[in-house]
C-alpha atoms as a PDB file:
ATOM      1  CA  UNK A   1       0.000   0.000   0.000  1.00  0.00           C
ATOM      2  CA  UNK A   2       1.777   3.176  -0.956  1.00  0.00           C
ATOM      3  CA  UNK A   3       1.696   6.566   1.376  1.00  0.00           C
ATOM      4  CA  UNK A   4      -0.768   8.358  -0.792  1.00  0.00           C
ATOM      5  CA  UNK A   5      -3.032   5.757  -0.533  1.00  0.00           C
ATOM      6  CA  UNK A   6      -2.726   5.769   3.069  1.00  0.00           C
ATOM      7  CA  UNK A   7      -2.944   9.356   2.971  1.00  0.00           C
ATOM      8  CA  UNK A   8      -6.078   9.130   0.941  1.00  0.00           C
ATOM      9  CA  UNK A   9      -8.181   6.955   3.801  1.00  0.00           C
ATOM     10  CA  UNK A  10      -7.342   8.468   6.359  1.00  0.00           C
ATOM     11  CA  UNK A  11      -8.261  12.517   5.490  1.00  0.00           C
ATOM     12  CA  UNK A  12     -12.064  11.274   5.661  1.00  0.00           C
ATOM     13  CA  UNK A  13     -11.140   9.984   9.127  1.00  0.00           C
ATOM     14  CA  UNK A  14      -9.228  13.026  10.074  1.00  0.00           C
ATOM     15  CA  UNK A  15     -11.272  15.573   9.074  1.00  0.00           C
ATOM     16  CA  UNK A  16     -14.509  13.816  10.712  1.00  0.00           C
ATOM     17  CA  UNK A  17     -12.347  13.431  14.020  1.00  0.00           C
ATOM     18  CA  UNK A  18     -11.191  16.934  13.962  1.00  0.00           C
ATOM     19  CA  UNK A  19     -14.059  18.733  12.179  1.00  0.00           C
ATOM     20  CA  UNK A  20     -12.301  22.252  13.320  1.00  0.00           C
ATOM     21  CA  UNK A  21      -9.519  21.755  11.186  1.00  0.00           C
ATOM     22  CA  UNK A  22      -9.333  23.165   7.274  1.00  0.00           C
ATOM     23  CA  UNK A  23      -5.790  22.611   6.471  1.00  0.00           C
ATOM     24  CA  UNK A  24      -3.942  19.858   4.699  1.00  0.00           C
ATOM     25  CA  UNK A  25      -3.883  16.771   5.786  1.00  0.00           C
ATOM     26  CA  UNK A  26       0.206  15.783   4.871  1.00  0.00           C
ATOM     27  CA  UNK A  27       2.856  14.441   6.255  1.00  0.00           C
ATOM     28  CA  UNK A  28       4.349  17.397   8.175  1.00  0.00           C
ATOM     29  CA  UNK A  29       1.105  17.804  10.124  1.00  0.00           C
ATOM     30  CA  UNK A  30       1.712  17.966  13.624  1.00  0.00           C
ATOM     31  CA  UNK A  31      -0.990  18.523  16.863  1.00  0.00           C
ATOM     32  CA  UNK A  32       0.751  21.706  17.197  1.00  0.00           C
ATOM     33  CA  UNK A  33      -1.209  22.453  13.714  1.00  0.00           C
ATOM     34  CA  UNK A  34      -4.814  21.221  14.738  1.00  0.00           C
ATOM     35  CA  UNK A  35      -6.448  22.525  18.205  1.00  0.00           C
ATOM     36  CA  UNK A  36      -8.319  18.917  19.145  1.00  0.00           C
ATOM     37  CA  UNK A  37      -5.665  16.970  18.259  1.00  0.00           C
ATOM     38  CA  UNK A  38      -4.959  16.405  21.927  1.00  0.00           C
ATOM     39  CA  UNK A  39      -4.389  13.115  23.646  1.00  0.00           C
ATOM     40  CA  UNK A  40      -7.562  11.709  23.913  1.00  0.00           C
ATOM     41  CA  UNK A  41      -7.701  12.761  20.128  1.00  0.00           C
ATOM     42  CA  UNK A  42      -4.552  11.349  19.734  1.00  0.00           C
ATOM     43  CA  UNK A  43      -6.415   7.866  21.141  1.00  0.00           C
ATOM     44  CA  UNK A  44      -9.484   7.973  18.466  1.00  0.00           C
ATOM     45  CA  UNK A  45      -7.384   8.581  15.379  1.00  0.00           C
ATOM     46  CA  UNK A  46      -4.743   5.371  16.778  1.00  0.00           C
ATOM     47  CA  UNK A  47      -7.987   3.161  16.778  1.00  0.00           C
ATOM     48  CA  UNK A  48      -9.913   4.651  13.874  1.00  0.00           C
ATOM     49  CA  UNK A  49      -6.731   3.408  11.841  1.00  0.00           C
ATOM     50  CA  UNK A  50      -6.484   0.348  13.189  1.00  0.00           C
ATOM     51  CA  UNK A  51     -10.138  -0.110  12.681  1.00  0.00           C
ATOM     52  CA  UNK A  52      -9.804   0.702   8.838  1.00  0.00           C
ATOM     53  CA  UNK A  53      -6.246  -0.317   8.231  1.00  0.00           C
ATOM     54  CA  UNK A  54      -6.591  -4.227  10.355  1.00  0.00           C
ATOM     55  CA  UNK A  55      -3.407  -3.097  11.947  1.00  0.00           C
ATOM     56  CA  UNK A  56      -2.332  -3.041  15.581  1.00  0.00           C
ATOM     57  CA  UNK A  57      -0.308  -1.059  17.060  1.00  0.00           C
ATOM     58  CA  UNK A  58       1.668  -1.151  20.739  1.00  0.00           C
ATOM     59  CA  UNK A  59       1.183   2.130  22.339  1.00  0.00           C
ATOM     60  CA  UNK A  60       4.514   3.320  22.576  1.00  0.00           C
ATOM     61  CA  UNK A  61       4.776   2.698  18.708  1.00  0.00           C
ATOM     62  CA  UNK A  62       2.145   5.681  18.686  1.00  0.00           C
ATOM     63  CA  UNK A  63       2.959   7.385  21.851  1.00  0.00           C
ATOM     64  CA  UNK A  64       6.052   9.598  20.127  1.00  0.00           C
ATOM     65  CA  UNK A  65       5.482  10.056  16.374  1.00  0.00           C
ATOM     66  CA  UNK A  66       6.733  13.644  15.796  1.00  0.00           C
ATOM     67  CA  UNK A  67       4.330  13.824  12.642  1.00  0.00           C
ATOM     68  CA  UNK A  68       1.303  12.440  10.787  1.00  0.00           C
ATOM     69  CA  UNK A  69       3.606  11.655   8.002  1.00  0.00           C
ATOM     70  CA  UNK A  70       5.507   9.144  10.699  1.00  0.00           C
ATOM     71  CA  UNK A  71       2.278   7.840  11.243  1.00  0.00           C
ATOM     72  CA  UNK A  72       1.558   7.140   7.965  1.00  0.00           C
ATOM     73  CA  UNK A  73       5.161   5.291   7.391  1.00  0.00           C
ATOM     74  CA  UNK A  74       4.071   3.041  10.206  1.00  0.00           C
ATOM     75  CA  UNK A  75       0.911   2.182   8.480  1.00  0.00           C
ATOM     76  CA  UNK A  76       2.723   1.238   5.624  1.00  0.00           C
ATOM     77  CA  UNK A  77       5.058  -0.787   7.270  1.00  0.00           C
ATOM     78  CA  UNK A  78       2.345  -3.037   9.261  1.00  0.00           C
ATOM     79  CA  UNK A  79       0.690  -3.392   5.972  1.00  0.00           C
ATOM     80  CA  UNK A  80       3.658  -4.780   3.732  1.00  0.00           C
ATOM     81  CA  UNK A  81       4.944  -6.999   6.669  1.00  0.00           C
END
């Protein structure tokens, strides 16, 4: 599964979960850049993706991402392994 089709799920997702937000969804996106992206945000956007993605993740694979593109990467990973 490439990036931009990662990419491509999850704005739906991200844009439902943080309905405030207007800006692009891309891999330098940070919770600096989006007001309810706080931790318990943080929480429903890890299990929204591993809802739609079948992935799991540990939480301190999630816990430290600096970035939704890091995110993403992770995604990708789980999916081609």
């Amino acid at each position: 599964m490439t990036n931009e089709a990662i990419y491509a799920e999850i704005e739906p997702v991200f844009r439902e979960l943080f309905d405030d937000y207007e800006g692009p969804v891309n891999a330098e996106l940070t919770g600096n850049d989006v007001d309810q992206w706080d931790s318990l945000g943080h929480v429903q956007l890890v299990v929204s993706i591993e809802q739609i993605f079948g992935v799991r993740f540990d939480p301190q694979e999630v816990t430290d991402l600096p970035n939704l593109g890091a995110l993403v990467d992770l995604i990708a990973a789980k999916k081609s392994g």
